[in-house]
N, C-alpha and C. Protein backbone atom coordinates (compact mmCIF):
# COMPACT_ATOMS: atom_id res chain seq x y z
N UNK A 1 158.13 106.11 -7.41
CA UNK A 1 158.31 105.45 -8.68
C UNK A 1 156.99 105.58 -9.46
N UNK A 2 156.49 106.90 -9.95
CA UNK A 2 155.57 106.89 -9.83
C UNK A 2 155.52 106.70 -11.82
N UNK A 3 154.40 105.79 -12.22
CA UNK A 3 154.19 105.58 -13.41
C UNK A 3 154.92 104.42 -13.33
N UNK A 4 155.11 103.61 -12.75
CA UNK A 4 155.92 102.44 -12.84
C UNK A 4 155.07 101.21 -13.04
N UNK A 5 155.52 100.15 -14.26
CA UNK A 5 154.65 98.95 -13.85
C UNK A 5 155.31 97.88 -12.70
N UNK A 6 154.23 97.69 -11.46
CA UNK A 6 154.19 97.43 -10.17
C UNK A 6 155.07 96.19 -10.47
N UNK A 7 154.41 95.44 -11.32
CA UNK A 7 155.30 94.21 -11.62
C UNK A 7 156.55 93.82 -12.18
N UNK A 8 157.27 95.05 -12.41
CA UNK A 8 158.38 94.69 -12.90
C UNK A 8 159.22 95.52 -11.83
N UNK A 9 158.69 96.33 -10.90
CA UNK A 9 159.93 97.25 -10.00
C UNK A 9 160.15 96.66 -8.68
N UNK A 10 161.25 96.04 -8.03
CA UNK A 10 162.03 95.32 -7.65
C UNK A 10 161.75 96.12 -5.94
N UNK A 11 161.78 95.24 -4.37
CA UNK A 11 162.01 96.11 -3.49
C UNK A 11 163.14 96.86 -3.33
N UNK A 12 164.42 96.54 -4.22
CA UNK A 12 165.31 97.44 -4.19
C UNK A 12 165.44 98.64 -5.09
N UNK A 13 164.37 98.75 -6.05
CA UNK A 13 164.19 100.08 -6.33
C UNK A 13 163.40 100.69 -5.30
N UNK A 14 162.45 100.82 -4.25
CA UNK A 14 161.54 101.65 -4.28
C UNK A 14 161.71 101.48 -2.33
N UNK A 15 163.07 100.71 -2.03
CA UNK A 15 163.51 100.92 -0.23
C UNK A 15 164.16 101.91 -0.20
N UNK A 16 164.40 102.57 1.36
CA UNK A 16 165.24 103.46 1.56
C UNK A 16 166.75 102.68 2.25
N UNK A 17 167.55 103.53 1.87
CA UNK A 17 168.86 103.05 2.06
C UNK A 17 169.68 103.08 3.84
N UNK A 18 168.68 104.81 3.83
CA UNK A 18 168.77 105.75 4.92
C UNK A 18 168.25 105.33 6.15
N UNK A 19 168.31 104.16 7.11
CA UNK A 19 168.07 103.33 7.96
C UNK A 19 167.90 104.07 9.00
N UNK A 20 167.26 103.95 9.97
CA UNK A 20 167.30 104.15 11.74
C UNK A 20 167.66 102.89 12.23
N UNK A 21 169.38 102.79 12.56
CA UNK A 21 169.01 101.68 13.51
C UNK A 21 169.90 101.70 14.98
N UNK A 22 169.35 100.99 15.79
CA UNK A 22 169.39 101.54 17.35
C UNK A 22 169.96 99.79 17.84
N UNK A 23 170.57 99.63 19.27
CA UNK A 23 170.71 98.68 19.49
C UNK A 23 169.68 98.38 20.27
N UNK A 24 169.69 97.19 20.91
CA UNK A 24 168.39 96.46 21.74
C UNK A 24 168.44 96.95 23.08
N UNK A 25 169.41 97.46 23.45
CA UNK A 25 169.50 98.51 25.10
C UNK A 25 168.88 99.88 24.75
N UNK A 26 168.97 100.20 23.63
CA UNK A 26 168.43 101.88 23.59
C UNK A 26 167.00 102.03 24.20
N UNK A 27 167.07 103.21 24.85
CA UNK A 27 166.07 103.35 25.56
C UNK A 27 165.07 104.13 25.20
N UNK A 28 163.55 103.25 25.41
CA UNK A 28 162.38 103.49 24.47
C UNK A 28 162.28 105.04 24.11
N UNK A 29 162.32 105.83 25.36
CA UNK A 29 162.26 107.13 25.07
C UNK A 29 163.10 108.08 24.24
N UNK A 30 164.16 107.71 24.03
CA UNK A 30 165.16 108.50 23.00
C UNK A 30 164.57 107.84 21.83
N UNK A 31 164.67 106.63 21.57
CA UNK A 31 163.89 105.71 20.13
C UNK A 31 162.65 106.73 20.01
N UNK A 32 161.55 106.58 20.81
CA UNK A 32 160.20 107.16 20.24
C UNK A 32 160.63 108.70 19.74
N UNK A 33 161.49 109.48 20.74
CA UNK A 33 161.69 110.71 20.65
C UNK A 33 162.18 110.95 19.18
N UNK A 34 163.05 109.86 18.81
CA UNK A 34 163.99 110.29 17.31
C UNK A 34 162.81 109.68 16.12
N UNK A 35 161.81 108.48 16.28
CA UNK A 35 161.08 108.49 15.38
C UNK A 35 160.38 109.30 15.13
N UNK A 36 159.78 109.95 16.09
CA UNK A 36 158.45 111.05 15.84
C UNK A 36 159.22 112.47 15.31
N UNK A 37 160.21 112.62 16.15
CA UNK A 37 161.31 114.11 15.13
C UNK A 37 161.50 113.59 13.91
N UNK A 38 161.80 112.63 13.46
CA UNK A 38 162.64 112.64 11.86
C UNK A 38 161.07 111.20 11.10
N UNK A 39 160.21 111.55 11.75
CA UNK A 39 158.88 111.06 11.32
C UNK A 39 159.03 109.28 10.80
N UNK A 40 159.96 108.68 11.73
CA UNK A 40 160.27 106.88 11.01
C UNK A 40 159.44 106.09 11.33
N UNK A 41 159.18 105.48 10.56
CA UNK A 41 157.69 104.22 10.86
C UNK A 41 158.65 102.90 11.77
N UNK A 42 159.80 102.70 11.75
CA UNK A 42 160.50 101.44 12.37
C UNK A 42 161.94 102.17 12.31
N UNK A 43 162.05 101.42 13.40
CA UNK A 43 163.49 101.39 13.94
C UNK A 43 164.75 100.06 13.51
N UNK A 44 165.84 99.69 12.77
CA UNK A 44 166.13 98.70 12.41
C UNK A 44 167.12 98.47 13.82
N UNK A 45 166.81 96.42 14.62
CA UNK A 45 167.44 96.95 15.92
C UNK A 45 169.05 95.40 15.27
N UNK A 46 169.86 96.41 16.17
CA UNK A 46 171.19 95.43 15.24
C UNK A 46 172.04 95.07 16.66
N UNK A 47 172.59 94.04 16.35
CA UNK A 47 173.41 93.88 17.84
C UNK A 47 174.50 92.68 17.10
N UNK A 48 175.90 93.61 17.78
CA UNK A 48 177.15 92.88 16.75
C UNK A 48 177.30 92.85 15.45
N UNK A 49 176.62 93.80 14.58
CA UNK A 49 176.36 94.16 13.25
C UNK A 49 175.44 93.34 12.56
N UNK A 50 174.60 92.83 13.42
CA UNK A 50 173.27 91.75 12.63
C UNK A 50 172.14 92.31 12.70
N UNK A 51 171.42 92.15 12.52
CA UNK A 51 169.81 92.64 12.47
C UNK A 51 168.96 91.66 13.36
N UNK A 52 169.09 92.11 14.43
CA UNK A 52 167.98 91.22 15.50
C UNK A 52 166.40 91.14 15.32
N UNK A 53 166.06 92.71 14.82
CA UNK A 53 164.83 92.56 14.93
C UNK A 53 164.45 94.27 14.21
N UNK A 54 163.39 94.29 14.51
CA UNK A 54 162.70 95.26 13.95
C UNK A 54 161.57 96.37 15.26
N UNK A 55 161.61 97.68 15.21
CA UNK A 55 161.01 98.42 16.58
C UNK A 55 159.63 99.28 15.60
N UNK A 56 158.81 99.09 15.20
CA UNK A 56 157.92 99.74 14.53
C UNK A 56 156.52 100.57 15.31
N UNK A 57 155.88 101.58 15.00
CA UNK A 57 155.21 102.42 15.68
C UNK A 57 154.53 101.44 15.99
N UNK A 58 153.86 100.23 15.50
CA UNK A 58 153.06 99.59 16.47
C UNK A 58 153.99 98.86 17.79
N UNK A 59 154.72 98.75 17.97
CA UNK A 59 155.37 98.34 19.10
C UNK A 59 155.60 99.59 19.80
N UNK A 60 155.90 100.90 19.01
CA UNK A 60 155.63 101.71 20.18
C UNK A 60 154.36 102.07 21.13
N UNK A 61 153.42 101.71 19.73
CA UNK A 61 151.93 102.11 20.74
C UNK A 61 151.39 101.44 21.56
N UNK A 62 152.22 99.92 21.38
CA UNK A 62 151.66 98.31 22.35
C UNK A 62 152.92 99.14 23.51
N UNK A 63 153.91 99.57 23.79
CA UNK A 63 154.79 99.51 24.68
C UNK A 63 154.05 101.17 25.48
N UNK A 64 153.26 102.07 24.46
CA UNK A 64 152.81 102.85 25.40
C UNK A 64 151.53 102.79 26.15
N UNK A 65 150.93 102.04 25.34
CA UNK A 65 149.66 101.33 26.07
C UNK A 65 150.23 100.35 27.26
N UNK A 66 150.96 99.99 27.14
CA UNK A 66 151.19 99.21 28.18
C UNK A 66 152.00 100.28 29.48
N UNK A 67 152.69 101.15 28.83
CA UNK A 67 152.80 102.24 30.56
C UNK A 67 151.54 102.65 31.29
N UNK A 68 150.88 103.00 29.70
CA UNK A 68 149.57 103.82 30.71
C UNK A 68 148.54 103.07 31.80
N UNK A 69 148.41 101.76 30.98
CA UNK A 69 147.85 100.96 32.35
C UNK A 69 148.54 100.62 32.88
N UNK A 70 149.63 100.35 33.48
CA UNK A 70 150.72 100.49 34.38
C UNK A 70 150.10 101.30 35.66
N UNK A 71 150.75 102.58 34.60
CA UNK A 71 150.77 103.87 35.37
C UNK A 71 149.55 104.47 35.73
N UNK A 72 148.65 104.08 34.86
CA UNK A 72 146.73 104.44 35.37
C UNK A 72 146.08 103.09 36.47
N UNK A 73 146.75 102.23 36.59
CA UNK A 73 146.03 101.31 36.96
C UNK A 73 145.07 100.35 36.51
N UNK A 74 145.19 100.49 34.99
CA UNK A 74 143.84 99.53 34.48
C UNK A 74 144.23 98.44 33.93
């Protein structure tokens, strides 16, 4: 929206419509796999057609930090 005054353009001009959303069983690795291919900052997570919550690269990087010391030992 570019040239726009900030204060008058609405979050429904300037959201995307085009959602990622996954249920709360999907498994981290297909999720990370489809954000990083189709480049999505969050995942929208829905269960029974509601919106439970939200899966965003920082939860991926807290959920991969958390394998690696797992899996490294630290």
């Amino acid at each position: 929206i570019a040239g726009a005054d900030p204060t008058q353009v609405t979050v429904r001009d300037a959201m995307s419509t085009d959602v990622y959303a996954v249920s709360p069983d999907a498994s981290l690795d297909e999720v990370a796999r489809e954000m990083a291919s189709k480049k999505y900052g969050s995942a929208v997570v829905v269960q029974n057609q509601k919106v439970v919550g939200i899966f965003t690269t920082v939860d991926l990087a807290n959920a991969l930090v958390s394998l690696l010391e797992t899996r490294l030992g630290h």
